[in-house]
N, C-alpha and C. Protein backbone atom coordinates (compact mmCIF):
# COMPACT_ATOMS: atom_id res chain seq x y z
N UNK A 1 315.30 90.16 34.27
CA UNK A 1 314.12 90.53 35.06
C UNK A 1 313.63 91.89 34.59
N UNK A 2 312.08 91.95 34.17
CA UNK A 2 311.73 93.00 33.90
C UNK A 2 311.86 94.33 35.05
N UNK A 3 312.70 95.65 34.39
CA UNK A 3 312.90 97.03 35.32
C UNK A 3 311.90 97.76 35.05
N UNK A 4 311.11 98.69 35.33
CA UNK A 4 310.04 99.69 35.21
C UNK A 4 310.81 100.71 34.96
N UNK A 5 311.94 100.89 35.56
CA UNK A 5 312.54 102.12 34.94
C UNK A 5 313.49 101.59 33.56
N UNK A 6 313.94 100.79 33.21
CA UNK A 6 314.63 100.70 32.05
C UNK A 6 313.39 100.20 30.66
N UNK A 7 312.35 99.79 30.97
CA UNK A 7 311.49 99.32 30.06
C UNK A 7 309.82 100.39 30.11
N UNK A 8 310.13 101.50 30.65
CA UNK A 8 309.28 102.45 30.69
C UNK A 8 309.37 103.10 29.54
N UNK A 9 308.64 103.72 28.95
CA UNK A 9 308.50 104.90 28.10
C UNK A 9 307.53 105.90 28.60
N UNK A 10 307.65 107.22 29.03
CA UNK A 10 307.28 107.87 29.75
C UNK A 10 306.90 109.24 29.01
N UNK A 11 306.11 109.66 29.06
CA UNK A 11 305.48 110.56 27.71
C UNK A 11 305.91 112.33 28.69
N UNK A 12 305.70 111.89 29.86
CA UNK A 12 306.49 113.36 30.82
C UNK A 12 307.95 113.56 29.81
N UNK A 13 308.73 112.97 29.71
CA UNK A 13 310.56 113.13 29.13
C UNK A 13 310.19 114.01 27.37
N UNK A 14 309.02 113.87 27.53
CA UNK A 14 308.74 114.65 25.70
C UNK A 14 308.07 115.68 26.21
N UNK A 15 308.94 116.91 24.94
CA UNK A 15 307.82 117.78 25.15
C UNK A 15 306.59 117.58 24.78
N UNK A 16 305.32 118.13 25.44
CA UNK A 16 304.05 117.72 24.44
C UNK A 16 303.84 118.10 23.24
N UNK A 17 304.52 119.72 22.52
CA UNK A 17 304.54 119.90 21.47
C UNK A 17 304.58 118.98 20.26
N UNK A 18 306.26 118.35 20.65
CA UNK A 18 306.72 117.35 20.10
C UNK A 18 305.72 116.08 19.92
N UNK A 19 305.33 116.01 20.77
CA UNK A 19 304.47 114.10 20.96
C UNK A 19 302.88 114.70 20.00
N UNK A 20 302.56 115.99 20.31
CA UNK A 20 301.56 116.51 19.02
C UNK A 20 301.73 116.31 18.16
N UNK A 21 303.03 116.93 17.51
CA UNK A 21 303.25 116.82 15.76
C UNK A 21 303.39 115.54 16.02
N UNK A 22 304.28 114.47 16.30
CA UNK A 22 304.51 113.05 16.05
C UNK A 22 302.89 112.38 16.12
N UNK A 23 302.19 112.92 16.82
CA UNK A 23 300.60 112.28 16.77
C UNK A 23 299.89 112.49 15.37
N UNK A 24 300.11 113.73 14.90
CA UNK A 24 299.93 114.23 13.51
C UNK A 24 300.34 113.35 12.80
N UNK A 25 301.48 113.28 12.60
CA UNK A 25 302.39 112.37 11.97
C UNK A 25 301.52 111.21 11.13
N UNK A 26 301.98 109.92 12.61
CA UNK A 26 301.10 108.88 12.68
C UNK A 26 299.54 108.76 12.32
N UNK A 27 299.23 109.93 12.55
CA UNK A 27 297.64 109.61 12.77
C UNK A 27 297.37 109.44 10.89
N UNK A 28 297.91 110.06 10.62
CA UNK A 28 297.51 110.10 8.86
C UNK A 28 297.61 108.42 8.15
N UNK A 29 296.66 108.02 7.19
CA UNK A 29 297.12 106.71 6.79
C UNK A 29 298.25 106.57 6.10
N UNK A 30 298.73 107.45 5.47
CA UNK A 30 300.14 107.26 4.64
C UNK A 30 301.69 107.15 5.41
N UNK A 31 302.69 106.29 4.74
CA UNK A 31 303.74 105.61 5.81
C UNK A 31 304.52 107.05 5.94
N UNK A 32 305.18 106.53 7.22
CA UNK A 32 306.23 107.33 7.68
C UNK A 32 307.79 106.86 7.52
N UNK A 33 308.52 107.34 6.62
CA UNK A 33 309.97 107.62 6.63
C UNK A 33 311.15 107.77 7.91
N UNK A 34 311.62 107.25 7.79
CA UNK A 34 312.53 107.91 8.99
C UNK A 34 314.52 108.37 7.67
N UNK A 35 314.91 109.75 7.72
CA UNK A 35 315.57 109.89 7.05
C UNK A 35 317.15 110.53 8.44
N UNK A 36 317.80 109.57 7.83
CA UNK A 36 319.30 110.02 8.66
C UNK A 36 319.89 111.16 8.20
N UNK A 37 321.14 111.63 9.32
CA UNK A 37 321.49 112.73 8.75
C UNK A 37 322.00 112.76 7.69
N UNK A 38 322.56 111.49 6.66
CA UNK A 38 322.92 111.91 5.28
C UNK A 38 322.40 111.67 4.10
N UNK A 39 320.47 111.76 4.69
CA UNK A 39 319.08 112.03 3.93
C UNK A 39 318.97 110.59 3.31
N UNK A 40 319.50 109.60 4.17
CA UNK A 40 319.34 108.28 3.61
C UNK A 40 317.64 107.99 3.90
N UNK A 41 317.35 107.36 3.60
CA UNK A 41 315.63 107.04 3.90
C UNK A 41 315.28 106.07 3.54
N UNK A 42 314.48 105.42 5.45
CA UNK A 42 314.01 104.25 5.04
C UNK A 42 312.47 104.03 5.89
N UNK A 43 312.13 103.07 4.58
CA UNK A 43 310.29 103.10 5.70
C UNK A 43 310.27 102.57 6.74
N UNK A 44 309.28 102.56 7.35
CA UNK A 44 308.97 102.11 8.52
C UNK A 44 307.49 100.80 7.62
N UNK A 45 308.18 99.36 8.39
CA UNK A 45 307.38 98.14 7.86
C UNK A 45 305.98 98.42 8.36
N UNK A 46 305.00 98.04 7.81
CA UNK A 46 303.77 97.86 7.92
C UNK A 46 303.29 97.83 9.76
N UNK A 47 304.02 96.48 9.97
CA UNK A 47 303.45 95.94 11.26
C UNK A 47 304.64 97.05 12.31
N UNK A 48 305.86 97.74 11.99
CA UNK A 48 306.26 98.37 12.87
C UNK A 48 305.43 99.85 13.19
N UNK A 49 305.08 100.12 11.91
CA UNK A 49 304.22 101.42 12.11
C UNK A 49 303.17 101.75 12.77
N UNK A 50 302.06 100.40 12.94
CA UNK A 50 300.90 100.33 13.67
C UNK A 50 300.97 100.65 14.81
N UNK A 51 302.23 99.95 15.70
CA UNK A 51 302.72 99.60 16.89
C UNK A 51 303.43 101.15 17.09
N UNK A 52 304.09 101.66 16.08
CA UNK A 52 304.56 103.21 16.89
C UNK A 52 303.40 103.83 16.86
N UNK A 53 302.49 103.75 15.80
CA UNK A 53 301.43 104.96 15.68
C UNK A 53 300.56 104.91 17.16
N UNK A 54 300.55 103.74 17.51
CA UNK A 54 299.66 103.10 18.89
C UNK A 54 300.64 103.65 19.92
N UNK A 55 301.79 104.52 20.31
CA UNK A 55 302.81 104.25 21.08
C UNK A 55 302.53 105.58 21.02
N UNK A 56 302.55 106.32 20.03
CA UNK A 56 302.37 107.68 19.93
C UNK A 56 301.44 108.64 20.39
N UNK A 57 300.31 107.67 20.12
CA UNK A 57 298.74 107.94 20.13
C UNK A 57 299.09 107.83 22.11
N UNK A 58 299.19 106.90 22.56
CA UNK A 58 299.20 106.93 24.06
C UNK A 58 300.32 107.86 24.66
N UNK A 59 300.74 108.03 24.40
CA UNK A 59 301.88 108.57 25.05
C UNK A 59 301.53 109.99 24.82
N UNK A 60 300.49 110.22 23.88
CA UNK A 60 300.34 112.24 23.79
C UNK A 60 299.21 111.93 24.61
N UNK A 61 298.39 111.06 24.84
CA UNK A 61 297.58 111.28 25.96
C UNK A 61 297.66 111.27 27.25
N UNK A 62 299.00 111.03 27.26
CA UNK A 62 300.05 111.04 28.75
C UNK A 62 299.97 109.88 29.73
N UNK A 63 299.47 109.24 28.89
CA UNK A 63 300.04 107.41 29.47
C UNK A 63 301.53 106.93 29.10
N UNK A 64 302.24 106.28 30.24
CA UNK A 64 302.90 105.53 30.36
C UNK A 64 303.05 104.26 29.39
N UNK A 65 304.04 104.00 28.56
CA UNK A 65 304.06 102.12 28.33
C UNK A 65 305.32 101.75 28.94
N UNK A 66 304.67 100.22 28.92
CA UNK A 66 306.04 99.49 29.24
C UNK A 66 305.89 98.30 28.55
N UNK A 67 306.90 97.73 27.78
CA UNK A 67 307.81 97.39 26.76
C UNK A 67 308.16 95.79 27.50
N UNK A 68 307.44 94.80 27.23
CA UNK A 68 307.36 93.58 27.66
C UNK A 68 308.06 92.42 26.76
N UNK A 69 308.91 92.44 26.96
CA UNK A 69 309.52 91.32 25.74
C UNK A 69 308.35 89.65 25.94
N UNK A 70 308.77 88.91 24.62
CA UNK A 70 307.71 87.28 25.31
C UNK A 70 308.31 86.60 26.62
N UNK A 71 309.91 86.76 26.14
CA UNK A 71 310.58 86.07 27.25
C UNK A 71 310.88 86.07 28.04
N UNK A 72 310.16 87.61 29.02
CA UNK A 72 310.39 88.28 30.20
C UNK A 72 309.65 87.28 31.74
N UNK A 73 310.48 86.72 32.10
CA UNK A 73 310.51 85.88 33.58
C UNK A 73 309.69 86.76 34.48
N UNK A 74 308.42 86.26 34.84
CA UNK A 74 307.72 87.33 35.97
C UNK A 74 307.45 86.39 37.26
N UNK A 75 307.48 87.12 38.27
CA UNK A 75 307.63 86.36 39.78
C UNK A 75 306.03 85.65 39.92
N UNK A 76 305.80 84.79 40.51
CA UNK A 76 304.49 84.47 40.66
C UNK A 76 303.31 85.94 40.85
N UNK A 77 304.01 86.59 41.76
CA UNK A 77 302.94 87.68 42.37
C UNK A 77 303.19 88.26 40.89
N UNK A 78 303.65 88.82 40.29
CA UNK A 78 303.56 89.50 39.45
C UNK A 78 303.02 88.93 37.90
N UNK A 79 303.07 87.85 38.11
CA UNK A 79 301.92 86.98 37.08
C UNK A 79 300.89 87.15 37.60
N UNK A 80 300.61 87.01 39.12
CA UNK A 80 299.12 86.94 39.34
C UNK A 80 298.74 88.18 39.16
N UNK A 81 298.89 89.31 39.28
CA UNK A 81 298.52 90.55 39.09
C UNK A 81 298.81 90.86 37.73
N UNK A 82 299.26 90.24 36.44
CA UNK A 82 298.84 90.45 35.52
C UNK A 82 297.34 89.76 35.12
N UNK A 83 297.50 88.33 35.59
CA UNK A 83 295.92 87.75 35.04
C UNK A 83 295.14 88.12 35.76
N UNK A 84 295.37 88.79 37.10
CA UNK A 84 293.91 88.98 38.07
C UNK A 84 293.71 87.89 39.07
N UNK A 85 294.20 87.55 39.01
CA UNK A 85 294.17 86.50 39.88
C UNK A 85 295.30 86.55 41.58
N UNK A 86 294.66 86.11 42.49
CA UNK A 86 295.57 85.91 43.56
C UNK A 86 296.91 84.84 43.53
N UNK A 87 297.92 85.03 43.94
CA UNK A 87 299.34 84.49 43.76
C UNK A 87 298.93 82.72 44.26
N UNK A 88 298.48 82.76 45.45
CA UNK A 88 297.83 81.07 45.70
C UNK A 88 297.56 80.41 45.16
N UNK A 89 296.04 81.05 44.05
CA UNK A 89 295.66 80.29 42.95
C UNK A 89 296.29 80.11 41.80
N UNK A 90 297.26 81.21 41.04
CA UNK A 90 298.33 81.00 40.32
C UNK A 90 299.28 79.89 40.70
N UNK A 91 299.30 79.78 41.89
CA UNK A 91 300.54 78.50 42.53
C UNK A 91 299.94 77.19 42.27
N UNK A 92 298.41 77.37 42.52
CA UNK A 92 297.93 75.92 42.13
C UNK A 92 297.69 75.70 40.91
N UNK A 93 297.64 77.00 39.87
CA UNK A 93 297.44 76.36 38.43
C UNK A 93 299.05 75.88 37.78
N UNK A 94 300.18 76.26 38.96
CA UNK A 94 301.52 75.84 38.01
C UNK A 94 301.83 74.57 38.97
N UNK A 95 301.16 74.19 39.75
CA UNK A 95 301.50 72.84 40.28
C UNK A 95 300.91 71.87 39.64
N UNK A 96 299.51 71.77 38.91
CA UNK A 96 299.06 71.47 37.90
C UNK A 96 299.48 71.30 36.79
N UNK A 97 300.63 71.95 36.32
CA UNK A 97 300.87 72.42 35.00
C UNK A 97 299.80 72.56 33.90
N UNK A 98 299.13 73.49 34.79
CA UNK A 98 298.08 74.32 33.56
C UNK A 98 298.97 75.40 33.35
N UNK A 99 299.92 76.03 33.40
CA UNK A 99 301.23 76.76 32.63
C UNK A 99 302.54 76.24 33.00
N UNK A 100 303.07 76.60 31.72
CA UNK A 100 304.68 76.20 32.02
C UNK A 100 305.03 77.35 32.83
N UNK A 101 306.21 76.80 33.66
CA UNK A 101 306.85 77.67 34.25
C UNK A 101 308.58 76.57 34.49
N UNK A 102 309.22 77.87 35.53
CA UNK A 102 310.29 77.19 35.80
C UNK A 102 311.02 78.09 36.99
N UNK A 103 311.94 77.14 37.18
CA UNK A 103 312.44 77.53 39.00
C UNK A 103 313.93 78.05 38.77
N UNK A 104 314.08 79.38 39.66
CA UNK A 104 315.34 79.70 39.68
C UNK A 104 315.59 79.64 41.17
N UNK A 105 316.20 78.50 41.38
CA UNK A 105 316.57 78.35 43.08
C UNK A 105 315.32 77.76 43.31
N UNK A 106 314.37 78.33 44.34
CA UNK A 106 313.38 77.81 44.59
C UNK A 106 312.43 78.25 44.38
N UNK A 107 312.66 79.79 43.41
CA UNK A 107 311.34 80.31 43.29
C UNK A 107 310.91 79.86 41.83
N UNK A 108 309.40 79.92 41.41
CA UNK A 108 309.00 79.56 40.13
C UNK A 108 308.83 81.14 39.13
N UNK A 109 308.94 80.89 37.96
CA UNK A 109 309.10 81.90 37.07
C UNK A 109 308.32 81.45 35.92
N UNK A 110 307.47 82.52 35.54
CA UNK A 110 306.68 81.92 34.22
C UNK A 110 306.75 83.45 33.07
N UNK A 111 307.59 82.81 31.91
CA UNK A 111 307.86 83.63 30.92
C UNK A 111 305.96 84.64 30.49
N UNK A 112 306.05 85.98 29.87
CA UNK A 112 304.78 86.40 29.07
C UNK A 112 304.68 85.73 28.30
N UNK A 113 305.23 84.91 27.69
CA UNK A 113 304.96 84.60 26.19
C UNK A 113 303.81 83.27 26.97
N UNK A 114 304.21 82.62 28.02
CA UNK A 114 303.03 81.91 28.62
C UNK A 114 301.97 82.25 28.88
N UNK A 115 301.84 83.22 29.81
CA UNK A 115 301.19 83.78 30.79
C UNK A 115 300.14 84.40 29.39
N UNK A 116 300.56 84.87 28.59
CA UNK A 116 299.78 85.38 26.71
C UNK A 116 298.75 84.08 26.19
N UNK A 117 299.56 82.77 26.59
CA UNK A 117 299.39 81.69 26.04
C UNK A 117 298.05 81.20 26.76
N UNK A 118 298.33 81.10 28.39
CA UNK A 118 296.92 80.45 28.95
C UNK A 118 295.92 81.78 29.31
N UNK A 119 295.99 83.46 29.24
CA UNK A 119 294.90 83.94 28.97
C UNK A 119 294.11 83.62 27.59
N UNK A 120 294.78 83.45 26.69
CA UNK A 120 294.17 83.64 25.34
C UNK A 120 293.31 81.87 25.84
N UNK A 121 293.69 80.90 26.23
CA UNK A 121 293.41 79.86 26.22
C UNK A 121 291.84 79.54 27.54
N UNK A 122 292.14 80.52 28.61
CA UNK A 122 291.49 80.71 29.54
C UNK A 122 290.23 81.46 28.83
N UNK A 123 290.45 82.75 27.89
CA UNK A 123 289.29 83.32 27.85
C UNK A 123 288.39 82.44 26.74
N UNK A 124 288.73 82.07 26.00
CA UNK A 124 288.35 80.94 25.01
C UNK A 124 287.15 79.95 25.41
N UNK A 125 287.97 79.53 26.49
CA UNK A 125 286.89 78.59 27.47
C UNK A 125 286.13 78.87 27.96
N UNK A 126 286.05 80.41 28.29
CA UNK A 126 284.69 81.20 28.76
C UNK A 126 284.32 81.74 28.09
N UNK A 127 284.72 81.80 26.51
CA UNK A 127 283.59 82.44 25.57
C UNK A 127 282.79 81.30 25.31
N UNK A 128 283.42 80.02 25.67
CA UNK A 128 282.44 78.69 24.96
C UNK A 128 281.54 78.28 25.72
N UNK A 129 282.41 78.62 26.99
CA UNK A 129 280.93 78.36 27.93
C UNK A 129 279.54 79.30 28.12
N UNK A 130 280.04 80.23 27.86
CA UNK A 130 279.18 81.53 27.78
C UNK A 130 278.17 80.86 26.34
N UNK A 131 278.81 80.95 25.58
CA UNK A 131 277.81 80.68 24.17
C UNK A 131 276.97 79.71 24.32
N UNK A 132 278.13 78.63 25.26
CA UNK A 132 276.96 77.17 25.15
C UNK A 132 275.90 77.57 26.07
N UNK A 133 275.84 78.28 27.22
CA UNK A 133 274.59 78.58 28.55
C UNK A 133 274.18 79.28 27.47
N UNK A 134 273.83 80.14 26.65
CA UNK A 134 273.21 81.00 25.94
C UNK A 134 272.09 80.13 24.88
N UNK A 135 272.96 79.47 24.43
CA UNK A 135 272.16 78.36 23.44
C UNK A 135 270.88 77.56 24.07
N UNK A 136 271.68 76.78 25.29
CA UNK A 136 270.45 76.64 26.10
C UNK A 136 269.33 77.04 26.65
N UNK A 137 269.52 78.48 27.09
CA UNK A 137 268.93 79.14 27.59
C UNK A 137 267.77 79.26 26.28
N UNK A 138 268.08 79.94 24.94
CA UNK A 138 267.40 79.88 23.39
C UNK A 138 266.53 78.41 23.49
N UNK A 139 267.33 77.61 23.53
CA UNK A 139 266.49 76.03 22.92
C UNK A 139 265.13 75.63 24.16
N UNK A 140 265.72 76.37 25.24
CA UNK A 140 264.68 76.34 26.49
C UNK A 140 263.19 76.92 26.39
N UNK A 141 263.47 78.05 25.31
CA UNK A 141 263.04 79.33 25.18
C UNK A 141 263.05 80.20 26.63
N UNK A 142 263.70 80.43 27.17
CA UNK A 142 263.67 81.43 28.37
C UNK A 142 264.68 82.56 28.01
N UNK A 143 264.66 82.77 26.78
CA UNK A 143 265.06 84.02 25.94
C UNK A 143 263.95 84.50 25.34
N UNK A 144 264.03 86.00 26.29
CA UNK A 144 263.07 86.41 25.71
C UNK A 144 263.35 88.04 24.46
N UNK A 145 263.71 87.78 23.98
CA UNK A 145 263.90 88.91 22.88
C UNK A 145 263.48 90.27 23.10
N UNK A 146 262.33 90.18 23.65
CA UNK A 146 261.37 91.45 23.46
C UNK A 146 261.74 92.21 25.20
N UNK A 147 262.34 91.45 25.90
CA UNK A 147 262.03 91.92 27.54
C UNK A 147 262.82 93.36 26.86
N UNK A 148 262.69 94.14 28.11
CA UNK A 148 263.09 95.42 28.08
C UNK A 148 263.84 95.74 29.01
N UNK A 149 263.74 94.95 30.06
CA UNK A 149 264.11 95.63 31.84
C UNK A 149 263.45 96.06 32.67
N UNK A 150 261.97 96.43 31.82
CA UNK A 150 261.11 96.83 32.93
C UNK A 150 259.97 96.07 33.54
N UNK A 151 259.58 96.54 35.05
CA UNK A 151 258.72 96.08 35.44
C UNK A 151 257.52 96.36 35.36
């Protein structure tokens, strides 16, 4: 079960000095090294670097992260307050199985790596619907290009 205190990273526990130069650091396009104490040295991969430089970058601006694995089990309420949505209507989209989920005892549990799965899938469907009312609206002509806003 995801902890807020064990999966926090908290930019207060650094000095800011420190989280400056490390912003320095990162911010430059060229890779960053990490060398042990017996000057061994090794890079930091492409796709790991982005993700610290992004970690760095927030955290000197004195935001908080927290560190979400895919396979992290979230309670209904706490799914619904990731998508925005009220816990009710989340209950009726997993009685549906418009997401997987699964039951520990009697409560239901739906992994991020889902909850990742039907936003990306949810917003999709409202970019298409959006595009398709748009098109119509064009082929109608009740697009008017030139309006301005004013009266």
């Amino acid at each position: 079960m995801l902890t807020t205190r064990t999966n926090r990273l908290d930019p207060s526990l650094i000095p800011e000095e420190q989280l400056a130069a490390l912003a320095k650091v990162f911010a430059r396009p060229d890779h960053v090294a990490l060398i042990d104490e017996h000057g061994n040295r090794t890079h930091i991969p492409d796709a790991l670097f982005v993700h610290f430089a992004r970690l760095v970058r927030l955290m000197s601006e004195r935001k908080a992260i927290v560190l979400v694995p895919e396979d992290e089990a979230f309670t209904t309420q706490a799914a619904a307050n990731y998508l925005g949505m009220s816990r009710q209507h989340l209950v009726g989209l997993l009685e549906r199985n418009e997401i997987p989920h699964h039951k520990v005892g009697t409560h239901r549990r739906i992994t991020f790596k889902d909850l990742l799965a039907y936003e990306k899938s949810r917003d999709q469907t409202r970019r298409q619907a959006l595009d398709k009312l748009a098109n119509e609206v064009a082929a109608a002509g009740l697009y008017d290009s030139d309006y301005t806003g004013e009266k």
